[in-house]
Protein backbone atom coordinates (compact mmCIF):
# COMPACT_ATOMS: atom_id res chain seq x y z
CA UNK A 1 66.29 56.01 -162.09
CA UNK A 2 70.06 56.99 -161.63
CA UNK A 3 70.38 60.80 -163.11
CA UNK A 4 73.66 62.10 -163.93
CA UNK A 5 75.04 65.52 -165.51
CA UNK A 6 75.58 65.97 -168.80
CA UNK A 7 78.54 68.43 -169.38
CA UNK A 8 79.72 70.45 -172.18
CA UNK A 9 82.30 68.10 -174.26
CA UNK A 10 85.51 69.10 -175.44
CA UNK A 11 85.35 68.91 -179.33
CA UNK A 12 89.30 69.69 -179.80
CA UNK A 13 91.80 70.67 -178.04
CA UNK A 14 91.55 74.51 -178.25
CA UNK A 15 88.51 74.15 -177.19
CA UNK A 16 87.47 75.68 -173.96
CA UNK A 17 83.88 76.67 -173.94
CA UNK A 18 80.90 76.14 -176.69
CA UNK A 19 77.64 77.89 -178.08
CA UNK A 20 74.59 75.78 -177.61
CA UNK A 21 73.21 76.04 -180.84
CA UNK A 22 70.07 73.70 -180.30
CA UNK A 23 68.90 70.28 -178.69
CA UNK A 24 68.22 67.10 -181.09
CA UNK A 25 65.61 66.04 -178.68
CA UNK A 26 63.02 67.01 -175.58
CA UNK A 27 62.86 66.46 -172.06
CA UNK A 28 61.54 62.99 -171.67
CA UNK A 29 62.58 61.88 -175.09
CA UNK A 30 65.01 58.77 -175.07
CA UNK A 31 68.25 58.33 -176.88
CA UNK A 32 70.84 55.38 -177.76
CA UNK A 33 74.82 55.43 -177.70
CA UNK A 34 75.40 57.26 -180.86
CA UNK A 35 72.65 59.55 -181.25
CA UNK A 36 73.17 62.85 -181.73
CA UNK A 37 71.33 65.01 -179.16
CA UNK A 38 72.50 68.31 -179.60
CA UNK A 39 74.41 71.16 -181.49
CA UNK A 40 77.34 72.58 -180.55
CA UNK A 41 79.06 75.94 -181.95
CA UNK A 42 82.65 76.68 -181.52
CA UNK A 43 84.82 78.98 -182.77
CA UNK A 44 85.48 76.97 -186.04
CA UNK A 45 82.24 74.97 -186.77
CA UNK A 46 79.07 74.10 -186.12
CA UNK A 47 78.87 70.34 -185.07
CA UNK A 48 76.49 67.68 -183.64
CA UNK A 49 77.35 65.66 -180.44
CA UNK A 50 76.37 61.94 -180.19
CA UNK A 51 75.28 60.44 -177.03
CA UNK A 52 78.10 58.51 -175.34
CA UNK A 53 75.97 55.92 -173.86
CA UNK A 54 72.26 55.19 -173.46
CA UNK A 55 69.49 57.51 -171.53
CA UNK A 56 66.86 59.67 -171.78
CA UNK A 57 67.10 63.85 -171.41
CA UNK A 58 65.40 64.96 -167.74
CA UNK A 59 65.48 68.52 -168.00
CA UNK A 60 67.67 71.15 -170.05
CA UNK A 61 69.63 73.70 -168.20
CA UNK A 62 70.98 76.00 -170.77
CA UNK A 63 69.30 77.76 -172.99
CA UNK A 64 69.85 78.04 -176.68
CA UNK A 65 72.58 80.80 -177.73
CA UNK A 66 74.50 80.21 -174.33
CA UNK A 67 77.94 80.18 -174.58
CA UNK A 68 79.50 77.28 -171.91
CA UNK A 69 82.97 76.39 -170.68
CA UNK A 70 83.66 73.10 -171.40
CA UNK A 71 82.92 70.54 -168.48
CA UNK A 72 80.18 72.59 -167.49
CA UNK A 73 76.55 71.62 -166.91
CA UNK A 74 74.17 71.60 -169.60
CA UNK A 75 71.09 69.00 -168.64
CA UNK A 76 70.05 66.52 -166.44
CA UNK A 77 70.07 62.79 -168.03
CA UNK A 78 68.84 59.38 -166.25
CA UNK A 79 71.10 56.51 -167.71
CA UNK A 80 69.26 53.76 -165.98
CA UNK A 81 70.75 50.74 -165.26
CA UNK A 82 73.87 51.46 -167.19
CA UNK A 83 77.34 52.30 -166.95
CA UNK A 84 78.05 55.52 -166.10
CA UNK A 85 79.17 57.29 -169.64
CA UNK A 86 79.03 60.82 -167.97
CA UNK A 87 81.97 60.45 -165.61
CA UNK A 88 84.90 62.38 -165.81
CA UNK A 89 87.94 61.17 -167.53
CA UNK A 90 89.87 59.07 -164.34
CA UNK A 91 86.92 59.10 -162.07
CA UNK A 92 86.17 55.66 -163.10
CA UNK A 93 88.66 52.46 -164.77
CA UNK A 94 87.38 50.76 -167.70
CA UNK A 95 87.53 46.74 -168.21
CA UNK A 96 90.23 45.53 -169.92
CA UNK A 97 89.96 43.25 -172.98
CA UNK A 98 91.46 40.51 -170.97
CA UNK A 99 88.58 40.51 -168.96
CA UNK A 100 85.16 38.58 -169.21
CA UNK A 101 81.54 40.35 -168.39
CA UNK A 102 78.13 39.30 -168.60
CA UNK A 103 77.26 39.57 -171.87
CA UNK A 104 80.23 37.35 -173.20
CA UNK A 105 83.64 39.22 -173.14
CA UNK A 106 84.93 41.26 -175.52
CA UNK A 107 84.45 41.78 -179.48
CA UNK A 108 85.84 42.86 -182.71
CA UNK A 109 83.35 45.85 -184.55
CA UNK A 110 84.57 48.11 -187.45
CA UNK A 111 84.29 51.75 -186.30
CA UNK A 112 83.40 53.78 -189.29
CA UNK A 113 83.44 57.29 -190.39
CA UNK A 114 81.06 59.09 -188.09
CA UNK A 115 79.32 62.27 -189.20
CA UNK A 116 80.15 64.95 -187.38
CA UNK A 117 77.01 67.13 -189.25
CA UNK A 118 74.01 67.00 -191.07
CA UNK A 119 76.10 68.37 -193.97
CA UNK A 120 78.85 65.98 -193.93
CA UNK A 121 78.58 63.48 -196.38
CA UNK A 122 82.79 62.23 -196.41
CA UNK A 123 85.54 63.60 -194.16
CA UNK A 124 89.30 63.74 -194.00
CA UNK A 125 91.66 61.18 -191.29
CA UNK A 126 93.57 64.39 -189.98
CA UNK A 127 95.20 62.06 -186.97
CA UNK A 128 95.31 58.92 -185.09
CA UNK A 129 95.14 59.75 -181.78
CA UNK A 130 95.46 56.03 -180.75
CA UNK A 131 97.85 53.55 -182.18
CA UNK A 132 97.51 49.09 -182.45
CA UNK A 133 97.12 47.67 -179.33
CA UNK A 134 96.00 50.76 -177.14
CA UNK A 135 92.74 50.96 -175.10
CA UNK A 136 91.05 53.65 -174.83
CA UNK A 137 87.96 54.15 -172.67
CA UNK A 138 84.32 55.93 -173.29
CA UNK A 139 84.97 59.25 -174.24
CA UNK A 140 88.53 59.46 -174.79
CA UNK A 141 89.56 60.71 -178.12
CA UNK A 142 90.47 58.36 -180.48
CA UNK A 143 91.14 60.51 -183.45
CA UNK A 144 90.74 63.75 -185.51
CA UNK A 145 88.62 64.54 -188.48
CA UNK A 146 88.84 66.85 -191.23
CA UNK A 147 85.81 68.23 -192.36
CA UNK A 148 85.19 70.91 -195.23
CA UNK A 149 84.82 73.47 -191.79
CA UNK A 150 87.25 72.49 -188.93
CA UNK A 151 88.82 69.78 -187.31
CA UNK A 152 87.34 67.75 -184.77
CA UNK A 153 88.30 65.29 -182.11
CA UNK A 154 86.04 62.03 -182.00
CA UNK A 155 85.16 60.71 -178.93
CA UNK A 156 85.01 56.88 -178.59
CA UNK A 157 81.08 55.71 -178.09
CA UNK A 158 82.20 52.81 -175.43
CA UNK A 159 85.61 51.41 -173.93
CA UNK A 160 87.80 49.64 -176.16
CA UNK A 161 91.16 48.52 -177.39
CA UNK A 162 92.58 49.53 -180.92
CA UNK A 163 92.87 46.34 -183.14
CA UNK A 164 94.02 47.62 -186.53
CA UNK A 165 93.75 51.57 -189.04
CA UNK A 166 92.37 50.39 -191.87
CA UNK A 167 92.23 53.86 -193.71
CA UNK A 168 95.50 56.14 -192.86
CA UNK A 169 96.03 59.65 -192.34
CA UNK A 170 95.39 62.36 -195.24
CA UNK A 171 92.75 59.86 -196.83
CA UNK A 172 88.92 61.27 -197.35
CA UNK A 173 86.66 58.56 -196.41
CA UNK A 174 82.74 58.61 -196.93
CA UNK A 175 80.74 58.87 -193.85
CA UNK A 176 79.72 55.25 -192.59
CA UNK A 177 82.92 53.36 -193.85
CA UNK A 178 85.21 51.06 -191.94
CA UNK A 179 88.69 53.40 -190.72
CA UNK A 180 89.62 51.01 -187.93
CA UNK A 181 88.85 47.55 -186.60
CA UNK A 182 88.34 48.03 -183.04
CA UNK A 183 87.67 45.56 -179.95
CA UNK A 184 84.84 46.47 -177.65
CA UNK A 185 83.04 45.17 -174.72
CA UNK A 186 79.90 42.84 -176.16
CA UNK A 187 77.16 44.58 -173.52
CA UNK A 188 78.31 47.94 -175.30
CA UNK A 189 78.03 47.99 -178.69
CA UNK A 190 74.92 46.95 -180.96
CA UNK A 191 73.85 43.39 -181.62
CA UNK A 192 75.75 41.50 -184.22
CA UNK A 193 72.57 41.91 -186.72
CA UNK A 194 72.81 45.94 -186.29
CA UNK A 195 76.93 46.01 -186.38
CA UNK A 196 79.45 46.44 -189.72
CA UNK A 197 80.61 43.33 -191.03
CA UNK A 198 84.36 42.91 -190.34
CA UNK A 199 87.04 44.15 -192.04
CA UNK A 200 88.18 40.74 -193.54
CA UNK A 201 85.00 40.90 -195.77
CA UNK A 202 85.57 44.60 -197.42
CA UNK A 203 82.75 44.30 -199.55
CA UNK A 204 79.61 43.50 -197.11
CA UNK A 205 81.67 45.91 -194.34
CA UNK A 206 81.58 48.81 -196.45
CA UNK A 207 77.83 47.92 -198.24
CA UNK A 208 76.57 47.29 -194.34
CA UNK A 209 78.26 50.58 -192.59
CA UNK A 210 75.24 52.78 -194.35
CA UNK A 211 72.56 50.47 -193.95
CA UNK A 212 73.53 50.43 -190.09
CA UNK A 213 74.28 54.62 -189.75
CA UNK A 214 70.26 54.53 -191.60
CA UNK A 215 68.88 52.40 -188.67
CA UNK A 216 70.21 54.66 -185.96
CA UNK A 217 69.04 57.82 -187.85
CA UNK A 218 65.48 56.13 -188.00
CA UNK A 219 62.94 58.50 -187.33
CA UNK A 220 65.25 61.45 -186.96
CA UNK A 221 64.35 64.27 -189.50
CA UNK A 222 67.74 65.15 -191.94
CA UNK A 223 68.60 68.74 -191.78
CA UNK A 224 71.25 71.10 -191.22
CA UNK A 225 71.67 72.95 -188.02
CA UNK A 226 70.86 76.37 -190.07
CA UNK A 227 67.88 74.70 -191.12
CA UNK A 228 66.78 73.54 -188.28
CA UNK A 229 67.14 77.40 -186.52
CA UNK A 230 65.37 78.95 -189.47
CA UNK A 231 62.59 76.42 -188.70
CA UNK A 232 62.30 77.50 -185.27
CA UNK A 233 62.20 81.13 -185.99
CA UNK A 234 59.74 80.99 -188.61
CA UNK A 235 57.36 78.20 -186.37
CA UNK A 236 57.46 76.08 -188.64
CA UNK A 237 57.41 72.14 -187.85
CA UNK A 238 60.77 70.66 -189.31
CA UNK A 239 59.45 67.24 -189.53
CA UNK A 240 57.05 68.11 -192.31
CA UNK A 241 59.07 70.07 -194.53
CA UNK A 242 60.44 68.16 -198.10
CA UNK A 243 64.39 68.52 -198.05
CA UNK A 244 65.90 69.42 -201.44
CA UNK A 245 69.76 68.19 -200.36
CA UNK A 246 71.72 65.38 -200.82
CA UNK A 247 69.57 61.84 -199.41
CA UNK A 248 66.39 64.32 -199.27
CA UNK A 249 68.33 66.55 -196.31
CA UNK A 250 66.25 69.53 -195.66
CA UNK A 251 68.48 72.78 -195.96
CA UNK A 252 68.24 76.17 -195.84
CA UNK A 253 66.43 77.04 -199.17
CA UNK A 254 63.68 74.46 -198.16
CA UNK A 255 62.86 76.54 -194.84
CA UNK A 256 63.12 79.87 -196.41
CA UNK A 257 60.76 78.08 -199.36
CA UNK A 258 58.01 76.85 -196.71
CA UNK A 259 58.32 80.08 -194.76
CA UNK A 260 57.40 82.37 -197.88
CA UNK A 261 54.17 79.93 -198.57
CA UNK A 262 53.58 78.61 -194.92
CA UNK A 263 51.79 79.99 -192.14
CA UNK A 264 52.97 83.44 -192.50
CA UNK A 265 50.79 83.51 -196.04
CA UNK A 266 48.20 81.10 -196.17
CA UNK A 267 46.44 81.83 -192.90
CA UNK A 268 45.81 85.06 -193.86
CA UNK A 269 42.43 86.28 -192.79
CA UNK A 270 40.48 89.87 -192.95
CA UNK A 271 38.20 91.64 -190.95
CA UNK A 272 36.21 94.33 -192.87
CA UNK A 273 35.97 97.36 -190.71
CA UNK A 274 34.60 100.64 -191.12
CA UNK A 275 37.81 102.29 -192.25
CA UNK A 276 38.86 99.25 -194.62
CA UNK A 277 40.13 95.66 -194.23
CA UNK A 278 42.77 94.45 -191.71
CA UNK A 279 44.56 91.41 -192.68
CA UNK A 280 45.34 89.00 -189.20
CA UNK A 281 45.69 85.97 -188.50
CA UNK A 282 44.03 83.65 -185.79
CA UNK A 283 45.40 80.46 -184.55
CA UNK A 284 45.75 78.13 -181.15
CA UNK A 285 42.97 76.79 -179.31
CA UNK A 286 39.68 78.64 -179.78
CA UNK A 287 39.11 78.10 -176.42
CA UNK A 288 42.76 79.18 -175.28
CA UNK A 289 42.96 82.97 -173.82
CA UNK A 290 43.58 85.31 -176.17
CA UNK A 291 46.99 87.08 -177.18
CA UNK A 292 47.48 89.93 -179.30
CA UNK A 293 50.61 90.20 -181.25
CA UNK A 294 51.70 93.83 -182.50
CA UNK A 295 54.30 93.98 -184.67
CA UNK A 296 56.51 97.24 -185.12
CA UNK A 297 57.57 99.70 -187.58
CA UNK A 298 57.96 98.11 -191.40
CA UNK A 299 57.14 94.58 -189.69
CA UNK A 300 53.71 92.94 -190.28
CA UNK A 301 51.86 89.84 -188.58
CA UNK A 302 54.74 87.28 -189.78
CA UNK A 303 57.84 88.37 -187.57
CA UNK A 304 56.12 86.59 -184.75
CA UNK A 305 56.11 82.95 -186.23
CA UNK A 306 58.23 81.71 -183.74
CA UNK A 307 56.47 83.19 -180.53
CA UNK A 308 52.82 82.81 -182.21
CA UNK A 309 53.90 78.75 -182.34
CA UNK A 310 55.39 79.08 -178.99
CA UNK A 311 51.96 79.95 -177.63
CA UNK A 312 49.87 78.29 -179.78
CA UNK A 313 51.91 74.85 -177.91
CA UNK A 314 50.95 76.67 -174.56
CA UNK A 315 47.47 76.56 -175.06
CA UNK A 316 47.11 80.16 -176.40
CA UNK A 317 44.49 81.66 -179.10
CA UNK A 318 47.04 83.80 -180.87
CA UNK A 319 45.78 86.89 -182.99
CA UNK A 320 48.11 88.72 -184.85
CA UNK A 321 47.11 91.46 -187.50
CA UNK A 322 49.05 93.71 -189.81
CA UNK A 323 48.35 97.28 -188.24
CA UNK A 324 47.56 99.91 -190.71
CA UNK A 325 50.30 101.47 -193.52
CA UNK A 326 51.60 97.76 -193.01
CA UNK A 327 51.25 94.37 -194.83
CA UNK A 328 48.08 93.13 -196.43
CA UNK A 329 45.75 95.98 -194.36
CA UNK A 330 44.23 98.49 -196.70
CA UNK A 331 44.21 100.81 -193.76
CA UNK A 332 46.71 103.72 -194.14
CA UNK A 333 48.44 105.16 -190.94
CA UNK A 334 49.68 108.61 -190.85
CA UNK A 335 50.62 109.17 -187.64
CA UNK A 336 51.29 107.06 -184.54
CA UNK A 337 47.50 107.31 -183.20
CA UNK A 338 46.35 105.44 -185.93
CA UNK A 339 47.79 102.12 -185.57
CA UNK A 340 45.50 101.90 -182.65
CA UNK A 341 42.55 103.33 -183.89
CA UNK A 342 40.40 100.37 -185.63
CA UNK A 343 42.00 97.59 -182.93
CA UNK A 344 38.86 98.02 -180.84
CA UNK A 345 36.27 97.35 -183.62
CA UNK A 346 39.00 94.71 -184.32
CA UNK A 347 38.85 92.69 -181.40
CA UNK A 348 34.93 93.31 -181.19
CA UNK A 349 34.60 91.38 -184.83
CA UNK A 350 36.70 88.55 -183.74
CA UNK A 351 34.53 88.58 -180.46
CA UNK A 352 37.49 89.24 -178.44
CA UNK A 353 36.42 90.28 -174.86
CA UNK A 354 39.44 90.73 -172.93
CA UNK A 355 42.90 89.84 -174.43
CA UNK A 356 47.00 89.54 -173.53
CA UNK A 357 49.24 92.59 -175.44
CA UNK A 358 52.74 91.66 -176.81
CA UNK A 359 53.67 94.60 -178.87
CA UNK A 360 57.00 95.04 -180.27
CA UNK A 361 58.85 98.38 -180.57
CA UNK A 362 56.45 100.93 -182.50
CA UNK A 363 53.88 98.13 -181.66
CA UNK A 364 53.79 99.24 -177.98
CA UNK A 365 51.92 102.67 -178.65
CA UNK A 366 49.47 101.15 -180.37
CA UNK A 367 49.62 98.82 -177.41
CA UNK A 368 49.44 101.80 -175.12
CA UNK A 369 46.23 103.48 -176.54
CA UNK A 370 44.79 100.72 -177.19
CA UNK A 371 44.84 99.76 -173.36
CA UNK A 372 43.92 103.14 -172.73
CA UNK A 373 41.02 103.80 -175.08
CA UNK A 374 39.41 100.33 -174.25
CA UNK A 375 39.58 100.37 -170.19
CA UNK A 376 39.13 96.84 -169.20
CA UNK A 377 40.00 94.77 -172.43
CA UNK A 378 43.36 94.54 -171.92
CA UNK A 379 44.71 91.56 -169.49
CA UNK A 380 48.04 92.06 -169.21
CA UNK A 381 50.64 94.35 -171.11
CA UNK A 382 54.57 92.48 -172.61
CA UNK A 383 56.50 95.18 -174.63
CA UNK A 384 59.25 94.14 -176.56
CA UNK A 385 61.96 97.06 -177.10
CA UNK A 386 58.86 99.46 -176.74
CA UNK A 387 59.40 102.80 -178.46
CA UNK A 388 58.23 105.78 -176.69
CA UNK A 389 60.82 105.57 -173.58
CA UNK A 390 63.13 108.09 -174.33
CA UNK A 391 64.29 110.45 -177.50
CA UNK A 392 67.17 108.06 -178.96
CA UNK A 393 66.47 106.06 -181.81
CA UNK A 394 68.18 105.24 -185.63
CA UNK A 395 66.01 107.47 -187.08
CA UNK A 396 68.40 106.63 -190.58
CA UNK A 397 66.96 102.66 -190.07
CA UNK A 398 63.21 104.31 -189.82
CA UNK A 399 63.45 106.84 -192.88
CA UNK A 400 65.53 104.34 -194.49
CA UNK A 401 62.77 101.00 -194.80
CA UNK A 402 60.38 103.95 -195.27
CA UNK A 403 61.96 105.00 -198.27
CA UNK A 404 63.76 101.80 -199.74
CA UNK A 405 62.73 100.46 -203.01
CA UNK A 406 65.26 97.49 -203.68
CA UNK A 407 66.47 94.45 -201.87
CA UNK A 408 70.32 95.67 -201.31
CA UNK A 409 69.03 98.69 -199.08
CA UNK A 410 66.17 96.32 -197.12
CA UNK A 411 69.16 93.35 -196.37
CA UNK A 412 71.60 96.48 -195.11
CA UNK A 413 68.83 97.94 -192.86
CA UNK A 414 67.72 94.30 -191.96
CA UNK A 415 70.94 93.88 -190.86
CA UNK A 416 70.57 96.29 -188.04
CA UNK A 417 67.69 94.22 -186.39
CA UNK A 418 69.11 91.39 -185.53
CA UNK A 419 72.41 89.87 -183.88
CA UNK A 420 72.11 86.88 -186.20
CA UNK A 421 72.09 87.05 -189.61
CA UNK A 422 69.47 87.70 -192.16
CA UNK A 423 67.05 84.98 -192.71
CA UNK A 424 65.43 86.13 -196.41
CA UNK A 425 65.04 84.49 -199.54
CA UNK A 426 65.84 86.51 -202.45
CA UNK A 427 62.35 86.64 -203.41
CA UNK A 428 61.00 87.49 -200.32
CA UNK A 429 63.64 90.58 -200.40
CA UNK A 430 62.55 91.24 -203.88
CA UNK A 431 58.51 90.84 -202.17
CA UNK A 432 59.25 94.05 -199.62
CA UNK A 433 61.05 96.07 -201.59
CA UNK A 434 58.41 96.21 -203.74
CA UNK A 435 55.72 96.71 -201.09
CA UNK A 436 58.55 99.07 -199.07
CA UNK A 437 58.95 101.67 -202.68
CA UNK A 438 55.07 102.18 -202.58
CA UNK A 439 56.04 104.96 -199.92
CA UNK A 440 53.34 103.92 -197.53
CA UNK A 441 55.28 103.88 -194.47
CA UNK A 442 57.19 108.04 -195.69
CA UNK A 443 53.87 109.89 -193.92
CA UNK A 444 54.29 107.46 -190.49
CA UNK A 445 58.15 107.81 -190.28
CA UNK A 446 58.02 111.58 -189.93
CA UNK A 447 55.71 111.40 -187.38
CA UNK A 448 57.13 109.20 -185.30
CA UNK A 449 60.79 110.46 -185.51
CA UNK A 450 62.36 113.79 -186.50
CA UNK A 451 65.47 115.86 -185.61
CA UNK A 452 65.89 115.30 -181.66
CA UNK A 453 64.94 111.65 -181.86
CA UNK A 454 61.51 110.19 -181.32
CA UNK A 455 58.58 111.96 -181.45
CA UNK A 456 56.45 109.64 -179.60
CA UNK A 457 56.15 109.03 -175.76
CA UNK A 458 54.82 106.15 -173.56
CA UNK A 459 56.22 106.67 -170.33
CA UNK A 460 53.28 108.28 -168.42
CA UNK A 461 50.70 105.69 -169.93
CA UNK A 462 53.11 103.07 -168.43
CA UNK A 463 53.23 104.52 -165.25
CA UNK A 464 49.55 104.74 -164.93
CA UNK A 465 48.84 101.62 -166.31
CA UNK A 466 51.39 99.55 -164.39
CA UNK A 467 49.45 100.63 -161.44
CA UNK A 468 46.19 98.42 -162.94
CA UNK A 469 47.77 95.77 -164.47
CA UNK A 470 50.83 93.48 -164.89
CA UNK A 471 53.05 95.43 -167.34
CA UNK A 472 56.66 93.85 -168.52
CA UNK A 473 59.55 95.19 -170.74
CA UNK A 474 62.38 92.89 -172.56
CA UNK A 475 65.05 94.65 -174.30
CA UNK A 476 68.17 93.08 -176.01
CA UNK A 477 71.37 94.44 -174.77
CA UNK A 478 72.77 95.05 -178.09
CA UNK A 479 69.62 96.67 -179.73
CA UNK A 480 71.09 98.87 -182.02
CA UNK A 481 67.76 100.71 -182.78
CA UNK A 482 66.69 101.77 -179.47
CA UNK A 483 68.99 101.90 -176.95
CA UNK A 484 68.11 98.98 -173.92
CA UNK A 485 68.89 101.66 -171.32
CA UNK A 486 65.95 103.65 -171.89
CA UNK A 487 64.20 101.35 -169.25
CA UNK A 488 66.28 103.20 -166.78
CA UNK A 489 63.38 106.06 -166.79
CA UNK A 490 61.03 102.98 -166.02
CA UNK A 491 58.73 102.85 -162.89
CA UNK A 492 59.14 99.99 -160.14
CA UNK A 493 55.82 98.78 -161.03
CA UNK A 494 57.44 97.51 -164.10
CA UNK A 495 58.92 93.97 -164.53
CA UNK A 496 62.25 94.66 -166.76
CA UNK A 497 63.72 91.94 -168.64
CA UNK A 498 66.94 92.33 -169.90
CA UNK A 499 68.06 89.43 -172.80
CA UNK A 500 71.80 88.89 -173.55
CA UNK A 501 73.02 88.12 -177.02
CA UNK A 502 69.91 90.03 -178.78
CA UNK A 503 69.18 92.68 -180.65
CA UNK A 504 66.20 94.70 -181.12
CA UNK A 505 64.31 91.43 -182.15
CA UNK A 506 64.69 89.74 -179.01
CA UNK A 507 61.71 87.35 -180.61
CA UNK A 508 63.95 86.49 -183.40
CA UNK A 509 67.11 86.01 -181.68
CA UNK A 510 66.35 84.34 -178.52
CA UNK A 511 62.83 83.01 -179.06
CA UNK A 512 63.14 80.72 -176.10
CA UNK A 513 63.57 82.96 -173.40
CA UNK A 514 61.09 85.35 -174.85
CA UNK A 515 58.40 82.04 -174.89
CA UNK A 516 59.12 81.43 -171.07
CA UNK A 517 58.71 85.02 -170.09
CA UNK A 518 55.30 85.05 -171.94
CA UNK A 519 53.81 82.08 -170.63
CA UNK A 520 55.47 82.62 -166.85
């Protein structure tokens, strides 16, 4: 096992530090030279980085969202018994074509077009960066591509020599076709069967340059990067969605598609209690310890896909239901005190003895009262931008989804919850609008908030119940609903976790962390 560091690449030359927008694959999972293994966000694009050499991924340590500088850490690799494709530019001296190795000296490959992202199908030569005749060695930019976003640097895969351009600057070239005829050591580049027929025979180079990008993208699931986050926020597996786009390339509408139809809808379950039915639904291991997942004001038992699949992985029995005035529940909810009311009768018909809370901003008095009212039943308390710590609040985002009856006003409010951008579907907008204009939420909103702020308060239940129990609190530091500093009035008792780049959907915009504080 020899384990290196694998640092954040420069991707052009204004480049000085990159978002980590997600990883391509897991710890433990094993990659070839070539293989894209993980997402990178500048200030220009969005693009995926190929591994430089062979290896498999140790252990990740960033996390998804964080911005790095460029030749910083981001994971631990183990390259085996290779050469060492992590080393800094000069730390090591490449062979020279004049030289011999073991594997039989050097050889002539075509390098083609590479694709820089899933939604790249052809791309523009911007620059040579190296000219006939000049080596270059693993790593070292070779030239720059033109995309329909940005303009990228590409890194060369292995150490090499430039033989001859066969495509010239200013031309668009589809991804996978010959630009350059290229000499390369023998023991770093694929077998002969696997490689590009050479430039001299234009014909089976250019018909073989797809057939051999298909065999390294074996097994790999086609999707764009916004894809691929929507899938993760909405738990749903990538892998088993269909993909609409061009060569069956799963896109956004596909995810937003599956999410309106998926698990959010079709695991729908009720319990028939004595004030009416609650819709919920129940997933993980049946043997797994219970969590209870309380969504907040306007929300309902689907904004915690991503966390609910989180913990479902973990080993989890994850029960989520829409309180009343919300969702599917026929229940209606006046005033704060009854979002609790029925969740003891609840957890009684699902035969529920003792369960985890994770309640989410209006979520967390019902949270409250319900660990109150049913002493004993309640493991462990998580609140998520909790309402109920101090007077400020938007009161204008609360009257407004109470009163909203079409999609424009629901995106603009939407808007406010999140740092990232809104993740609906037109119908699914058009969906709760209509169920927002019924009015059912107008009663609840003026009880909960009026002129001087909130109406509600949680601070002394805290305080007596972080005293008999483990009791948390994540806030995102730009929650533009509540403000994050309310957990300034918070006891000691009280574990405070504060999550950077989030708003007041910490569950939504850094999943991740939220996951690893949950299951800590």
């Amino acid at each position: 096992m020899t384990e290196r560091i694998l640092k954040m690449p420069r991707l052009g030359e204004t480049m000085d530090e990159g978002k980590v927008v997600g990883w391509l694959i897991s710890p433990g999972d094993s990659f070839k030279r070539g293989d894209p293994i993980l997402e990178i966000e500048t200030d220009k694009t969005i693009a995926e980085f190929p591994a430089l050499g062979d290896g498999r991924l140790e252990e990740i340590l960033v996390s998804i969202g964080d911005m790095v500088e460029v030749g910083k850490p981001l994971a631990r690799i183990d390259i085996g018994d290779g050469p060492d494709w992590t080393a800094e530019e000069g730390d090591e001296t490449g062979p020279t074509p004049d030289a011999t190795n073991d594997a039989g000296g050097w050889i002539e490959i075509d390098l083609a077009m590479p694709r820089l992202g899933e939604t790249m199908e052809e791309g523009r030569i911007a620059k040579w960066l190296k000219a006939p005749g000049e080596r270059f060695v693993r790593g070292e930019a070779i030239l720059e591509i033109e995309t329909d976003k940005t303009i990228a640097e590409f890194p060369a895969l292995h150490d090499g020599r430039m033989v001859a351009i066969l495509r010239g600057e200013g031309e668009m070239v589809t991804v996978g076709e010959p630009v350059a005829r290229i000499e390369a050591p023998a023991d770093q580049v694929a077998p002969a069967a696997e490689r590009p027929a050479p430039a001299a025979q234009p014909e089976t180079a250019v018909s073989a340059a797809p057939v051999h990008m298909a065999a390294r993208r074996e097994g790999r699931v086609r999707a764009t990067p916004l894809a691929r986050r929507l899938a993760r926020r909405h738990g749903l597996d990538i892998a088993a969605l269909p993909g609409t786009g061009r060569r069956g390339r799963i896109e956004k509408g596909d995810v937003l598609a599956a999410a309106g139809s998926g698990p959010g809808q079709s695991d729908v379950r009720f319990a028939a209690l004595r004030r009416g039915r609650m819709a919920y639904s129940d997933s993980g291991a049946a043997s797994g310890r219970p969590v209870l997942l309380l969504h907040g004001f306007s929300g309902d038992r689907t904004t915690w896909a991503a966390v609910a699949a989180g913990l479902k992985r973990a080993g989890r029995r994850v029960v989520a239901p829409d309180l009343p005035g919300h969702g599917l529940t026929d229940i209606d909810a006046r005033d704060a005190s009854d979002l609790a009311q029925d969740l003891p009768e609840f957890l009684d018909a699902l035969g529920i003895a003792e369960v985890d809370v994770v309640a989410h901003s209006l979520g967390a008095v019902a949270a409250l009262d319900l660990a109150n009212a049913a002493s004993g039943r309640v493991g462990s308390l998580s609140l998520i931008a909790p309402a109920g710590l101090g007077s400020q609040i938007d009161a204008d985002f609360v009257r407004g989804m109470a009163q909203a009856n079409a999609p424009g006003e629901v995106v603009h409010l939407l808007r406010r919850l999140s740092v990232n951008a809104v993740d609906l579907s037109e119908a699914a907008l058009a969906t709760l609008a209509k169920d927002l204009a019924r009015g059912r939420l107008v009663a609840l909103a003026g009880a909960v908030t009026g002129a001087s702020g909130q109406k509600v308060d949680g601070l002394a239940a805290i305080s007596r119940l972080s005293g008999t129990m483990p009791v948390r609190v994540l806030f995102g530091l730009e929650d533009r609903i509540i403000p994050w500093q309310h957990v300034l009035a918070l006891p000691p008792t009280v574990a405070i976790h504060l999550l950077a780049r989030s708003g007041h959907m910490p569950q939504w915009d850094q999943s991740k962390d939220v996951l690893e504080i949950l299951t800590a």
